[in-house]
C-alpha atoms as a PDB file:
ATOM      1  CA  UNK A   1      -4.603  35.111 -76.202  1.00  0.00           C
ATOM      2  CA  UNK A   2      -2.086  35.175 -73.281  1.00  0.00           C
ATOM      3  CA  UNK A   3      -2.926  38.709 -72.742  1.00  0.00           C
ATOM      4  CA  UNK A   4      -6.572  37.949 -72.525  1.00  0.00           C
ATOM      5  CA  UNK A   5      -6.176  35.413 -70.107  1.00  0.00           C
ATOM      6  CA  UNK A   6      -3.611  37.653 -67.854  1.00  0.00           C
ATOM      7  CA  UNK A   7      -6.693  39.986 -67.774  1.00  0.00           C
ATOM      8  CA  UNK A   8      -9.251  37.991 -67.079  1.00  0.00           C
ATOM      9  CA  UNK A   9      -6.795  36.246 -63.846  1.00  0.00           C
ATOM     10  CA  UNK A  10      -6.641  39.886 -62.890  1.00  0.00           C
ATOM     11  CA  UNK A  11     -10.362  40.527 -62.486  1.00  0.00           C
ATOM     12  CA  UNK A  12     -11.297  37.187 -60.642  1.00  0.00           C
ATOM     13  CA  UNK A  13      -8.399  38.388 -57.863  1.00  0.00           C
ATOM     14  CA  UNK A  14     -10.075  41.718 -58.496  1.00  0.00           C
ATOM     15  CA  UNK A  15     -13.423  40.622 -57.476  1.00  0.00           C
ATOM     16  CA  UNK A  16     -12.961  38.856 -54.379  1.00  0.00           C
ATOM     17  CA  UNK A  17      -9.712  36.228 -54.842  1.00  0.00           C
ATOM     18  CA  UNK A  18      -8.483  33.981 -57.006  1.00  0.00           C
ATOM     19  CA  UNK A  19     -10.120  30.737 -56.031  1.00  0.00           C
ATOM     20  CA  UNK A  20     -14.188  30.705 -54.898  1.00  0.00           C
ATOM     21  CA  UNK A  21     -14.960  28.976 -52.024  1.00  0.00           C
ATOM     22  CA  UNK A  22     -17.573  26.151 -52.899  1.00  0.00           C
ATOM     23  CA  UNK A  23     -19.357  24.234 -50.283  1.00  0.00           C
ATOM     24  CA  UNK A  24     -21.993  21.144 -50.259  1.00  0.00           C
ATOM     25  CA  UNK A  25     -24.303  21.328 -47.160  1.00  0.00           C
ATOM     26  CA  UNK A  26     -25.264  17.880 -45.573  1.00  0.00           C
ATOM     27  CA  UNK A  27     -28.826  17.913 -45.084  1.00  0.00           C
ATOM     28  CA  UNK A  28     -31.437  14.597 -44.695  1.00  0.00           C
ATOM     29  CA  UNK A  29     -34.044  13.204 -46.712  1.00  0.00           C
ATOM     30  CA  UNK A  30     -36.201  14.906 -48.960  1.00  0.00           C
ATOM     31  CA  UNK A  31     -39.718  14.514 -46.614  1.00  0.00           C
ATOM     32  CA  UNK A  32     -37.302  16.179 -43.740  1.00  0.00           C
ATOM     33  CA  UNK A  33     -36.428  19.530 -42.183  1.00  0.00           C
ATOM     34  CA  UNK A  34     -32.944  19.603 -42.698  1.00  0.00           C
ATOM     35  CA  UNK A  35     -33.388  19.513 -46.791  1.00  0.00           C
ATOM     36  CA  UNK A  36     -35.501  23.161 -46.919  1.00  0.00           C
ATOM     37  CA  UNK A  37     -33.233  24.451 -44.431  1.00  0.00           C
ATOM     38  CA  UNK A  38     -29.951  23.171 -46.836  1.00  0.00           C
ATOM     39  CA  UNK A  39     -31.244  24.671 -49.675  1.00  0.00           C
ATOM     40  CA  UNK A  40     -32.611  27.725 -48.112  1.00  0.00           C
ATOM     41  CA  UNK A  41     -28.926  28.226 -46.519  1.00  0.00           C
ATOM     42  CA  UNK A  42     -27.365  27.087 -49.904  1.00  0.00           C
ATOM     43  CA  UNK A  43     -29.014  29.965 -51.727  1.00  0.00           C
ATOM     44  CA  UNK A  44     -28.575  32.965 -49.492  1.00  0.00           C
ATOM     45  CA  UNK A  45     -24.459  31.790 -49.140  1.00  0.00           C
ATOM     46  CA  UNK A  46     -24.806  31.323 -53.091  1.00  0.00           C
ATOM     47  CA  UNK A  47     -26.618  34.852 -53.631  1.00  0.00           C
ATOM     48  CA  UNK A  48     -25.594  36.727 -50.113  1.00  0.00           C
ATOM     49  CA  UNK A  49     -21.135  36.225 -50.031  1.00  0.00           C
ATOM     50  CA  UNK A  50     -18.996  37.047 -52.581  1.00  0.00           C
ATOM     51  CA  UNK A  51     -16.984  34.193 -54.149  1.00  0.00           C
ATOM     52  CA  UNK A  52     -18.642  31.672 -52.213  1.00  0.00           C
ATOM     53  CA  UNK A  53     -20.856  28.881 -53.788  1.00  0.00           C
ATOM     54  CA  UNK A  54     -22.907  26.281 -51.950  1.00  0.00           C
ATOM     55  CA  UNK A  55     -25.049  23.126 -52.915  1.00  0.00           C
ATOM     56  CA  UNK A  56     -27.358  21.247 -50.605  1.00  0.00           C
ATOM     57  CA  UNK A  57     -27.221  16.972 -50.862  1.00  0.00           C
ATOM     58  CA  UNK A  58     -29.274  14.478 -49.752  1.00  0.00           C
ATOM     59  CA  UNK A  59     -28.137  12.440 -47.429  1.00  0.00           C
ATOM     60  CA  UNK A  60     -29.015   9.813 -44.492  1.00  0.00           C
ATOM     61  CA  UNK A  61     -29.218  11.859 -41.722  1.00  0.00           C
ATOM     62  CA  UNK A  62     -26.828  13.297 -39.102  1.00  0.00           C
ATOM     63  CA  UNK A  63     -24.743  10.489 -38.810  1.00  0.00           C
ATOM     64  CA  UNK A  64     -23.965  10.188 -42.639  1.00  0.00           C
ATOM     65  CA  UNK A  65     -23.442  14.333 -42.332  1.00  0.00           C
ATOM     66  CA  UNK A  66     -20.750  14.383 -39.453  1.00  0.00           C
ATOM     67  CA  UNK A  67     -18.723  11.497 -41.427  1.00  0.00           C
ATOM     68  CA  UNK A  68     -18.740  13.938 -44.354  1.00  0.00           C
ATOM     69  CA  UNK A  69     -17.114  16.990 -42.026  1.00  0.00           C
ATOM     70  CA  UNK A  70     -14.755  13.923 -40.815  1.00  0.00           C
ATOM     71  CA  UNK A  71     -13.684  13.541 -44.764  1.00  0.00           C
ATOM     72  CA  UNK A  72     -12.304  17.222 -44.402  1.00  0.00           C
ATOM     73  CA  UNK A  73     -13.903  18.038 -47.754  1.00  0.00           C
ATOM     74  CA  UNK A  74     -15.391  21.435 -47.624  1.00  0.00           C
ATOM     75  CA  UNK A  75     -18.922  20.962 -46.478  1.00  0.00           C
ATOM     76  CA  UNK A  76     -21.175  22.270 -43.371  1.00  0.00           C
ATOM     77  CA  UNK A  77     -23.803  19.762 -41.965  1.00  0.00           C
ATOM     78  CA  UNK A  78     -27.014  20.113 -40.225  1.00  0.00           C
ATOM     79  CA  UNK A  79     -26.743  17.387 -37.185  1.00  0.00           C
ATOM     80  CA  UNK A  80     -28.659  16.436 -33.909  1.00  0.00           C
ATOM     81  CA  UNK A  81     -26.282  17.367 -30.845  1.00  0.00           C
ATOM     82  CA  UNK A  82     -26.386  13.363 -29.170  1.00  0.00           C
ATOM     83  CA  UNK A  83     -24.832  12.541 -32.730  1.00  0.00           C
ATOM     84  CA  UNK A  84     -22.657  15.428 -32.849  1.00  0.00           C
ATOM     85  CA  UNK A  85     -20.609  14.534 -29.462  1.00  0.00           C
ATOM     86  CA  UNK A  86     -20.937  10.720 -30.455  1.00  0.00           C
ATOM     87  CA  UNK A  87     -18.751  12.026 -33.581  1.00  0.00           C
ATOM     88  CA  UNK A  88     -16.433  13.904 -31.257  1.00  0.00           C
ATOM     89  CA  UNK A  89     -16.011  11.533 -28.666  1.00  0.00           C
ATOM     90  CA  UNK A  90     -15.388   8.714 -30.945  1.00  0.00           C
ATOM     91  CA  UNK A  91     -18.184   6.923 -29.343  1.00  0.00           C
ATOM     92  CA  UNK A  92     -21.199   4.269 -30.774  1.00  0.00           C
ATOM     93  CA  UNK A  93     -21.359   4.859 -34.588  1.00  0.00           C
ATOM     94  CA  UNK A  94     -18.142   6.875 -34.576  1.00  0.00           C
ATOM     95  CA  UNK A  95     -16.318   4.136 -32.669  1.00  0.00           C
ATOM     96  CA  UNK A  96     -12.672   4.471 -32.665  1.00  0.00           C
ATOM     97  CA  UNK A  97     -12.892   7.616 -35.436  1.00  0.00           C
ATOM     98  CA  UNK A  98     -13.134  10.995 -33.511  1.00  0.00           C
ATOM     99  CA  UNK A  99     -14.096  13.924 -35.590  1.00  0.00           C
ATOM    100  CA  UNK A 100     -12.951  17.376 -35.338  1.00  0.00           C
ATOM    101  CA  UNK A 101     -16.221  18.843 -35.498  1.00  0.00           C
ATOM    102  CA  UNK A 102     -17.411  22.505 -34.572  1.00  0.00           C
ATOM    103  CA  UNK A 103     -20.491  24.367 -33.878  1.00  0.00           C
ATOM    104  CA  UNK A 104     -21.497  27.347 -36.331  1.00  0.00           C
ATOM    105  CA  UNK A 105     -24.897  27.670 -35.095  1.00  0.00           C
ATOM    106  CA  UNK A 106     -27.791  26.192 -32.923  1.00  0.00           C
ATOM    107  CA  UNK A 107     -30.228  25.993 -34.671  1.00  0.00           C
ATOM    108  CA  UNK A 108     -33.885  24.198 -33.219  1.00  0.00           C
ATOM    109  CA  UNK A 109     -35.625  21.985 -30.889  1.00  0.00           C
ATOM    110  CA  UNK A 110     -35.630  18.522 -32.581  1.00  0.00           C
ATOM    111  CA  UNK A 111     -38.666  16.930 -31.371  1.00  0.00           C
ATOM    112  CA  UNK A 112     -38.694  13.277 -31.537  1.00  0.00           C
ATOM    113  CA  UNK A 113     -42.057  11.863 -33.406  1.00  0.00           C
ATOM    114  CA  UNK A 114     -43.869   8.497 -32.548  1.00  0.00           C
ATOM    115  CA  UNK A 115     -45.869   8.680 -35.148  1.00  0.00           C
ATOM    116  CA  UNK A 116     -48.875   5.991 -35.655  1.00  0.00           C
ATOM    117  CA  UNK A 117     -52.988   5.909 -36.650  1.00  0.00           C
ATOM    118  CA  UNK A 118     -55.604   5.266 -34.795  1.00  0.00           C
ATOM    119  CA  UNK A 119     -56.291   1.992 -36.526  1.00  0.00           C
ATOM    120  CA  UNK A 120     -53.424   0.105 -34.949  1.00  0.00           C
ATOM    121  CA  UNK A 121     -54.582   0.376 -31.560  1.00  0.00           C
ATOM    122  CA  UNK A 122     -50.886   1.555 -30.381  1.00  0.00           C
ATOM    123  CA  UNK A 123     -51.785   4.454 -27.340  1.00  0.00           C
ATOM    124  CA  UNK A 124     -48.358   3.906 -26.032  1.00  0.00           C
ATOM    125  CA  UNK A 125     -44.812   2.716 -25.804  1.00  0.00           C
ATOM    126  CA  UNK A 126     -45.358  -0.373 -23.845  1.00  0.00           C
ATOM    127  CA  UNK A 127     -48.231  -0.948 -26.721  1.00  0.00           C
ATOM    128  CA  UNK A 128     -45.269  -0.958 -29.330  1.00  0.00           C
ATOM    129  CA  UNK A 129     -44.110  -4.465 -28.260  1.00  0.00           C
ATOM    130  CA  UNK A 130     -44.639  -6.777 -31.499  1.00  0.00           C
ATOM    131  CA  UNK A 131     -45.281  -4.020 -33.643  1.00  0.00           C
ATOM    132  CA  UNK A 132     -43.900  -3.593 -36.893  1.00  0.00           C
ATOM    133  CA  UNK A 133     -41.874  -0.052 -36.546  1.00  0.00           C
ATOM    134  CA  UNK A 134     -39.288   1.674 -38.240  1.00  0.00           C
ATOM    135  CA  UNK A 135     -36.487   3.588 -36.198  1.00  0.00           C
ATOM    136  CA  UNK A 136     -35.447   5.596 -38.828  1.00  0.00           C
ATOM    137  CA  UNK A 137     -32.615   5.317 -42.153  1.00  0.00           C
ATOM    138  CA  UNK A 138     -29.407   3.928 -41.628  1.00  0.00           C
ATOM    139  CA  UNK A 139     -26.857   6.933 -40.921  1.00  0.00           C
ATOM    140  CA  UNK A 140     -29.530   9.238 -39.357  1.00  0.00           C
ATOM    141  CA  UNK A 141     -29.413  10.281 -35.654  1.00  0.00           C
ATOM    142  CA  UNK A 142     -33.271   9.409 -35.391  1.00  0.00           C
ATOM    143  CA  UNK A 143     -31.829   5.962 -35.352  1.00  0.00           C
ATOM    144  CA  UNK A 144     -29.287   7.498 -32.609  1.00  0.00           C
ATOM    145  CA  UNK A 145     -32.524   8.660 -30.034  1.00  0.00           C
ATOM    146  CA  UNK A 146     -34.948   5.836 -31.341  1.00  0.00           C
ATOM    147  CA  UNK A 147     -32.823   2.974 -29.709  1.00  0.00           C
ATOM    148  CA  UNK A 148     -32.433   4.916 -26.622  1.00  0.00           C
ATOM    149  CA  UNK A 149     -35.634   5.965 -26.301  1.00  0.00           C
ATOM    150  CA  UNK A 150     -36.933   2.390 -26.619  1.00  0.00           C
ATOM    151  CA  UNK A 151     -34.103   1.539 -23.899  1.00  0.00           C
ATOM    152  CA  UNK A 152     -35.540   4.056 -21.574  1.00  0.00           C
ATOM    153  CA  UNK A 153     -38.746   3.028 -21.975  1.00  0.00           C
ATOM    154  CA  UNK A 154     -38.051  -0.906 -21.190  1.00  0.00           C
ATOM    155  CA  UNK A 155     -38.414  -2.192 -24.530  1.00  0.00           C
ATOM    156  CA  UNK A 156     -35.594  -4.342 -26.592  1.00  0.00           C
ATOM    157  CA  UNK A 157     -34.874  -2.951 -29.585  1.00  0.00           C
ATOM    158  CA  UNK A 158     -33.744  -5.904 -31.149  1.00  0.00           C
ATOM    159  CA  UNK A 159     -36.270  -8.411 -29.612  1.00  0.00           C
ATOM    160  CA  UNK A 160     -39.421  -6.383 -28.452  1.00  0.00           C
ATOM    161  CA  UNK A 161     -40.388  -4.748 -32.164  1.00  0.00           C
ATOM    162  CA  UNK A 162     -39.772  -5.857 -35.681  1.00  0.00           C
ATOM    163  CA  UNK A 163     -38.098  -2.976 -36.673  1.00  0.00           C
ATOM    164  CA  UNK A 164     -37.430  -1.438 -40.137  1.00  0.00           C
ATOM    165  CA  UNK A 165     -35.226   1.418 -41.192  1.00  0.00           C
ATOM    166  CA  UNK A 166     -36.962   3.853 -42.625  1.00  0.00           C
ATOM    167  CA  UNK A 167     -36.370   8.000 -43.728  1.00  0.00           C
ATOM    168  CA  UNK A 168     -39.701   9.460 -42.550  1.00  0.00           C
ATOM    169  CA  UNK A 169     -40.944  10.255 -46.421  1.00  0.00           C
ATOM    170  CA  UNK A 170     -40.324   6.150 -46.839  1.00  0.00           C
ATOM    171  CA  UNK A 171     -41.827   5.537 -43.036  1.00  0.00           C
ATOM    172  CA  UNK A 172     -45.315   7.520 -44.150  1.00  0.00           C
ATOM    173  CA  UNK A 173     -45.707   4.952 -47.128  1.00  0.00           C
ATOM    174  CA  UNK A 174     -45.273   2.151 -45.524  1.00  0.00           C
ATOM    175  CA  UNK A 175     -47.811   3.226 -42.328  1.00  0.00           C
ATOM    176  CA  UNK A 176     -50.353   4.144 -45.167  1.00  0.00           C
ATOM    177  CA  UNK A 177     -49.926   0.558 -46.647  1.00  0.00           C
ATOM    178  CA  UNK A 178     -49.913  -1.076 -44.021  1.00  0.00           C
ATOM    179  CA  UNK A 179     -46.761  -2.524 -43.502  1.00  0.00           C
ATOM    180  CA  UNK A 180     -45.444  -0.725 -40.656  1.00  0.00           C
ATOM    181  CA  UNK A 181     -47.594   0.174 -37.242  1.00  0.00           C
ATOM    182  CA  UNK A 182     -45.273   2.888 -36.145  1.00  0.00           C
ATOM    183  CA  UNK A 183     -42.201   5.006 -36.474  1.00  0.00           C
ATOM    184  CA  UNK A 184     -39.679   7.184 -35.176  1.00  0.00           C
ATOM    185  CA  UNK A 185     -38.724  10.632 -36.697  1.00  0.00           C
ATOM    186  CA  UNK A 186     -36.710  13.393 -35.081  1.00  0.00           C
ATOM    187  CA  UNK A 187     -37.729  16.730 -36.546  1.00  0.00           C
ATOM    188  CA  UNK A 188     -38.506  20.338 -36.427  1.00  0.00           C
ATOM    189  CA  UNK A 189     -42.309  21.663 -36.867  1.00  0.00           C
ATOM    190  CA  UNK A 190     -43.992  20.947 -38.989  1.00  0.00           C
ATOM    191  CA  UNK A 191     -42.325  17.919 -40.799  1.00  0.00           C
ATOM    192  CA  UNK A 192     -43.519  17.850 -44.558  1.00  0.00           C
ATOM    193  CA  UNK A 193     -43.969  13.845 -44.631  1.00  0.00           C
ATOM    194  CA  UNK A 194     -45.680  13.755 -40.918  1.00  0.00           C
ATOM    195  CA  UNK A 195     -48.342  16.529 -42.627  1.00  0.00           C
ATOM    196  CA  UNK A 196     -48.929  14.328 -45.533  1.00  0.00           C
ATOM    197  CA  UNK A 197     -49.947  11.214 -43.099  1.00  0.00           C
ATOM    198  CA  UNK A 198     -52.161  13.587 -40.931  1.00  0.00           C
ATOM    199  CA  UNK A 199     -54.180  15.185 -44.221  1.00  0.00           C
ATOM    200  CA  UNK A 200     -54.912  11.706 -45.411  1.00  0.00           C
ATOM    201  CA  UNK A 201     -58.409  11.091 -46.474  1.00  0.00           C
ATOM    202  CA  UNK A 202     -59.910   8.418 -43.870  1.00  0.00           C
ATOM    203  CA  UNK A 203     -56.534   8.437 -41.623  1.00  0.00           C
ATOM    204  CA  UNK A 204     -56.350   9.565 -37.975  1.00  0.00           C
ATOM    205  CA  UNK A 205     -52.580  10.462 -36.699  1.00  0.00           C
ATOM    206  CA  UNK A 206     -51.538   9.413 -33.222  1.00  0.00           C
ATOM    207  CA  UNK A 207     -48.552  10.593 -31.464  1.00  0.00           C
ATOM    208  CA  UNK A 208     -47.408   8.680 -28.471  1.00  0.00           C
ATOM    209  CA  UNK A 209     -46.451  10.556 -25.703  1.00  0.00           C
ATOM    210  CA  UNK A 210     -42.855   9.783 -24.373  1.00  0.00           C
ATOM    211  CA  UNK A 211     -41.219  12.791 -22.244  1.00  0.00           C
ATOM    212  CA  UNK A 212     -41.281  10.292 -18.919  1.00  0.00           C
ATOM    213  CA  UNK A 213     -38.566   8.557 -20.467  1.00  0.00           C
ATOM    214  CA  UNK A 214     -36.286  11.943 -20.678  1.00  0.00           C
ATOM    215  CA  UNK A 215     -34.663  12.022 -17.262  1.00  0.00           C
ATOM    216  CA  UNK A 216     -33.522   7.931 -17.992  1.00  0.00           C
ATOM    217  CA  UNK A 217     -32.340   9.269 -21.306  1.00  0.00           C
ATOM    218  CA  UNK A 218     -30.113  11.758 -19.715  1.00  0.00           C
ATOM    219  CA  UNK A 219     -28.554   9.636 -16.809  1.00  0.00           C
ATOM    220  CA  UNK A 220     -27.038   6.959 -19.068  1.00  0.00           C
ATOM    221  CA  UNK A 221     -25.848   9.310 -22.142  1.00  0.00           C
ATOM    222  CA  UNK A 222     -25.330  12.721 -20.095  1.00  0.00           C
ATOM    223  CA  UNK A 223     -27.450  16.019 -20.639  1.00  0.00           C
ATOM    224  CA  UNK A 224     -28.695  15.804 -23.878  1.00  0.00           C
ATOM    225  CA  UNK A 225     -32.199  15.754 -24.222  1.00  0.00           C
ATOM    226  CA  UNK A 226     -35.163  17.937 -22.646  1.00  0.00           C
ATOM    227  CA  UNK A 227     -39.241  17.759 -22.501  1.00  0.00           C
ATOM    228  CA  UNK A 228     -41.033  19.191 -24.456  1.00  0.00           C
ATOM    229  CA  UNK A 229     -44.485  19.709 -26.734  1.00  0.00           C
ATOM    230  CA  UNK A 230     -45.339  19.062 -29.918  1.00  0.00           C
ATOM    231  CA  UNK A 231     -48.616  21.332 -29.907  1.00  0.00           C
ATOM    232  CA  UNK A 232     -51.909  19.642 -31.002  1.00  0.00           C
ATOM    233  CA  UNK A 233     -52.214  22.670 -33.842  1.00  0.00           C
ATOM    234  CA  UNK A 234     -49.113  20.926 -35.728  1.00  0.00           C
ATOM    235  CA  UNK A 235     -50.689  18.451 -37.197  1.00  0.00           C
ATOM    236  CA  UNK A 236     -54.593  18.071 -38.570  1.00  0.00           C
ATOM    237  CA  UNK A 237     -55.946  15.577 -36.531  1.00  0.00           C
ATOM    238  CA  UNK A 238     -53.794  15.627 -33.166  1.00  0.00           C
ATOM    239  CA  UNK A 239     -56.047  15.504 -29.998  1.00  0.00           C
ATOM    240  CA  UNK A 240     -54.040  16.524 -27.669  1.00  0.00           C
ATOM    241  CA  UNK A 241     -50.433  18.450 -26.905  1.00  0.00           C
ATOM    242  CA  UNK A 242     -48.048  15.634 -27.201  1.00  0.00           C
ATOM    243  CA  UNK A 243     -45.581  15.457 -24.631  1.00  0.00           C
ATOM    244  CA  UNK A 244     -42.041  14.122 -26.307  1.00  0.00           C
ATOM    245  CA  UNK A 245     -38.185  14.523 -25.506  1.00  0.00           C
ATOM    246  CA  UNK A 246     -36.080  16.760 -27.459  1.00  0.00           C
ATOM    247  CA  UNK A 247     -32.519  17.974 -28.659  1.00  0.00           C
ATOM    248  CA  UNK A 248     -31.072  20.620 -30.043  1.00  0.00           C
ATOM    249  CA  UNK A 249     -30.538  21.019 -33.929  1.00  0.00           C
ATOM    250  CA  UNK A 250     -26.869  22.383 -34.251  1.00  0.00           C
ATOM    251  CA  UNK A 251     -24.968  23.500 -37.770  1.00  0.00           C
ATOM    252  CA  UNK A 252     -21.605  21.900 -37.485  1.00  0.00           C
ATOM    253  CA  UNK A 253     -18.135  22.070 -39.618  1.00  0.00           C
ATOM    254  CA  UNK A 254     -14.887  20.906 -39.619  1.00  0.00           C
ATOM    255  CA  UNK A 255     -12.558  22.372 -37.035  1.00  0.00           C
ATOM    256  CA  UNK A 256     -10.057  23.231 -39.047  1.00  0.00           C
ATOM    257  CA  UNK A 257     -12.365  25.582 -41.551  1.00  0.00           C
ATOM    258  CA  UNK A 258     -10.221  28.615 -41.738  1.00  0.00           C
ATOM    259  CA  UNK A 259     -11.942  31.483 -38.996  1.00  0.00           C
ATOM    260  CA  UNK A 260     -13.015  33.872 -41.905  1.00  0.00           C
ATOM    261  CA  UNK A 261     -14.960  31.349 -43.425  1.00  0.00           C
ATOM    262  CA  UNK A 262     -16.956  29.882 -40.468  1.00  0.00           C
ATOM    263  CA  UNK A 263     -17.179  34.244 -39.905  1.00  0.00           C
ATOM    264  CA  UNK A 264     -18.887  34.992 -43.395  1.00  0.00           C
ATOM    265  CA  UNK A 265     -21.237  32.532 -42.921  1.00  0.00           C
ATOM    266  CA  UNK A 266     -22.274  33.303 -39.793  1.00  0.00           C
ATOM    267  CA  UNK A 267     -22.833  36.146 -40.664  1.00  0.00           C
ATOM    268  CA  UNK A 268     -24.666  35.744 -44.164  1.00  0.00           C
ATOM    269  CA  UNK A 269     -27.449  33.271 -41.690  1.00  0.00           C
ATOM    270  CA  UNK A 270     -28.136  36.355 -39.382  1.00  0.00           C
ATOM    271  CA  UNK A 271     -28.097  38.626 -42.059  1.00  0.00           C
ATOM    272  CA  UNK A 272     -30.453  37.256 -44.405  1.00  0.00           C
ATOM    273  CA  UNK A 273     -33.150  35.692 -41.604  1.00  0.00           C
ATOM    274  CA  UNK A 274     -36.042  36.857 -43.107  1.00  0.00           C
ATOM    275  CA  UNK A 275     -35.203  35.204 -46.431  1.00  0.00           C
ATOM    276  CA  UNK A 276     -34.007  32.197 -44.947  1.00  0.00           C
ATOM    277  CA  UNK A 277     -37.586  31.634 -42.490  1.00  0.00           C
ATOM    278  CA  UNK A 278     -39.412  32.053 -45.962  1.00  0.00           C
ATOM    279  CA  UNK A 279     -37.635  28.409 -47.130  1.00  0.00           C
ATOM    280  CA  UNK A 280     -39.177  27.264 -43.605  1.00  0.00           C
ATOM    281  CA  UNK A 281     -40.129  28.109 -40.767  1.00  0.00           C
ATOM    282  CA  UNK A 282     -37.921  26.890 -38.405  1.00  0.00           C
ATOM    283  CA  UNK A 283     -35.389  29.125 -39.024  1.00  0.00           C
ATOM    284  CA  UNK A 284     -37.015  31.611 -36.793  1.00  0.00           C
ATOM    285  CA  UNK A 285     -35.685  29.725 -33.897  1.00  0.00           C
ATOM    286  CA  UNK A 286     -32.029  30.696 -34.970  1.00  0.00           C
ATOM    287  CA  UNK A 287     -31.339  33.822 -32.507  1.00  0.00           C
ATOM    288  CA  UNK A 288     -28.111  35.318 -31.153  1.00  0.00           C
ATOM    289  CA  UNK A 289     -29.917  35.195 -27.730  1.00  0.00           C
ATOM    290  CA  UNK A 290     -29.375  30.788 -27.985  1.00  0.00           C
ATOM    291  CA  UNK A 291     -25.942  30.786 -28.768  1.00  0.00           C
ATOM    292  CA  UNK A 292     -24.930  29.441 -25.532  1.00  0.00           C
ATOM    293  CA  UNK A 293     -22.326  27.003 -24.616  1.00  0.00           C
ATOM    294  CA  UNK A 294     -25.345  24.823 -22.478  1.00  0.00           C
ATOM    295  CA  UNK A 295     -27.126  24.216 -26.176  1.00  0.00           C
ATOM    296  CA  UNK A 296     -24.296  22.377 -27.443  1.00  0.00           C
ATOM    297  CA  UNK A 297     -22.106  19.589 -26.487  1.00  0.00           C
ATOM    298  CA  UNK A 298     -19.623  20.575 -28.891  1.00  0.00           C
ATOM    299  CA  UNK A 299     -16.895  23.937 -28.519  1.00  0.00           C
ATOM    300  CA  UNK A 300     -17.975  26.750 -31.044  1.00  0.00           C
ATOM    301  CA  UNK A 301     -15.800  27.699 -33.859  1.00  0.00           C
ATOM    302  CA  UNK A 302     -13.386  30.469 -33.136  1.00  0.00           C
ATOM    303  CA  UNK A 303     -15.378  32.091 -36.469  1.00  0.00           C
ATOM    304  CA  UNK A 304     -18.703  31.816 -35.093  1.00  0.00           C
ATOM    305  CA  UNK A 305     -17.377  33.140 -31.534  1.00  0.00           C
ATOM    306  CA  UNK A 306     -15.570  36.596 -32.944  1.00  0.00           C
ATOM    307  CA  UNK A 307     -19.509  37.091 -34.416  1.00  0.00           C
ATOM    308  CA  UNK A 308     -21.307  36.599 -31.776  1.00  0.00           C
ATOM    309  CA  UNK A 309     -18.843  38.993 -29.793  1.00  0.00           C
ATOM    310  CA  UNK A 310     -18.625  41.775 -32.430  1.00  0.00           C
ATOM    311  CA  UNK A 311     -22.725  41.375 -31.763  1.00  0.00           C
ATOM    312  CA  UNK A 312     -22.763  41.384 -28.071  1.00  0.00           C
ATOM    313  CA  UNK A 313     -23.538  37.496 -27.542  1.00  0.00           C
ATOM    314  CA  UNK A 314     -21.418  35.880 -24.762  1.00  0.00           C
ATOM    315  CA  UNK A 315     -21.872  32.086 -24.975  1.00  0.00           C
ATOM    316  CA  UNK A 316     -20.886  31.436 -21.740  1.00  0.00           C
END
């Protein structure tokens, strides 16, 4: 018995080490981007590396993500970059807990959805005063850009809506029964919940254009956000391009995940794109060409950086 146990210690080393590397990947909620994209990632890493094993989880949002890489358990996280440098500055929800957080990858545009029908008569923000709206679940970074976005557009978050807290699957419920006007979501294109809303029999989607508020955005909370479109093809029913500000989509970890590690998987994304953009679509937005220090407010990891240089990607 000893023997056979001595043998089969020698053919784990033999295959790649003697302890696999297991990760969980911090995604969002289920009517999300972030959850497709965990589980697409989760699967290649799980199929793709040797000894390494990776689970995607549920969870709040970007917020609830980068306190999981602050834990210093093994996990990667998909995050928003305003919440990402919140988290490293030890600023707002991270108040007075600085996280050593990293940047494996940029990933996407975020664009931020305000998302009602044509039945509640909203046609813009101003209109959202005494509505019933939600800014998003507790421990998401939709929550994050909701509250400044209201700021920037002159509206109290606190005493100009009556606001709920919603994940965007949960949001599309409510707006279908009635009990909400409105609601925030940041996410890539298309979202799965936002498509259910617009294909509903006898419902028209509205999208409330927002970009003007972008450049008051950026003054009080630094160079974060951007203009941009949310193209009237996204969504059955959309009349128009809607204008709306935007941030980046980053794949973070903990600083202190050993260089080989934040290398393989790297690696394993670029290597396996085609499979990846099959578990949704907004993977083809992750090039070698966007790894750029300007897309982040966080430092890559050292791991990331000896890829991107062994690949001819300067992200300066």
């Amino acid at each position: 018995m000893k023997l056979l146990k001595l043998f089969g210690l020698a053919l784990a080393i033999a295959a790649g080490g003697a302890q696999a590397q297991n990760f969980s990947i911090a995604t969002g909620g289920t009517g999300g981007v972030y959850y497709p994209m965990g589980g697409g990632l989760a699967s290649v890493l799980t199929k793709k590396v040797p000894g390494m094993s990776a689970t995607a989880e549920v969870t709040g949002g970007s917020v609830d993500n980068l306190k999981l890489i602050g834990s210093g358990k093994p996990y990667l996280a998909f995050s928003m970059a305003d919440a990402a440098k919140d988290a490293q500055d030890g600023k707002d929800k991270f108040a007075g807990r600085k996280v050593d957080v990293k940047t494996l990858l940029v990933l996407y545009p975020n664009r931020m959805h305000v998302v009602t029908v044509d039945s509640t008569g909203i046609k813009s923000m101003k209109d959202l005063k005494g509505k019933r709206v939600s800014t998003g679940s507790p421990g998401s970074a939709t929550e994050v850009m909701a509250f400044r976005l209201l700021e920037a557009a002159g509206l109290d978050k606190d005493k100009d809506v009556k606001r709920e807290r919603l994940g965007v699957a949960e949001s599309v419920n409510a707006i279908k029964d009635r009990k909400i006007d409105a609601f925030f979501w940041v996410g890539g294109l298309p979202t799965a919940a936002v498509t259910d809303l617009a294909n509903t029999p006898g419902t028209k989607i509205v999208m409330i254009n927002h970009a003007d508020a972008v450049d008051a955005m950026n003054k009080k909370y630094g160079n974060l956000y951007f203009k941009d479109t949310i193209p009237k093809a996204t969504y059955s029913g959309m009349a128009t391009d809607n204008t709306n500000a935007s941030v980046s989509n980053i794949l973070v970890v903990n600083g202190k995940m050993p260089d080989d590690e934040a290398y393989k998987i790297t690696k394993a994304v670029f290597d396996n794109m085609q499979e990846l953009v099959r578990t949704h679509s907004e993977y083809g937005s992750v090039k070698l060409v966007n790894q750029k220090s300007a897309a982040t407010p966080l430092p890559f990891h050292p791991g990331a950086l000896k890829y991107f240089k062994e690949n001819g990607q300067s992200v300066e």
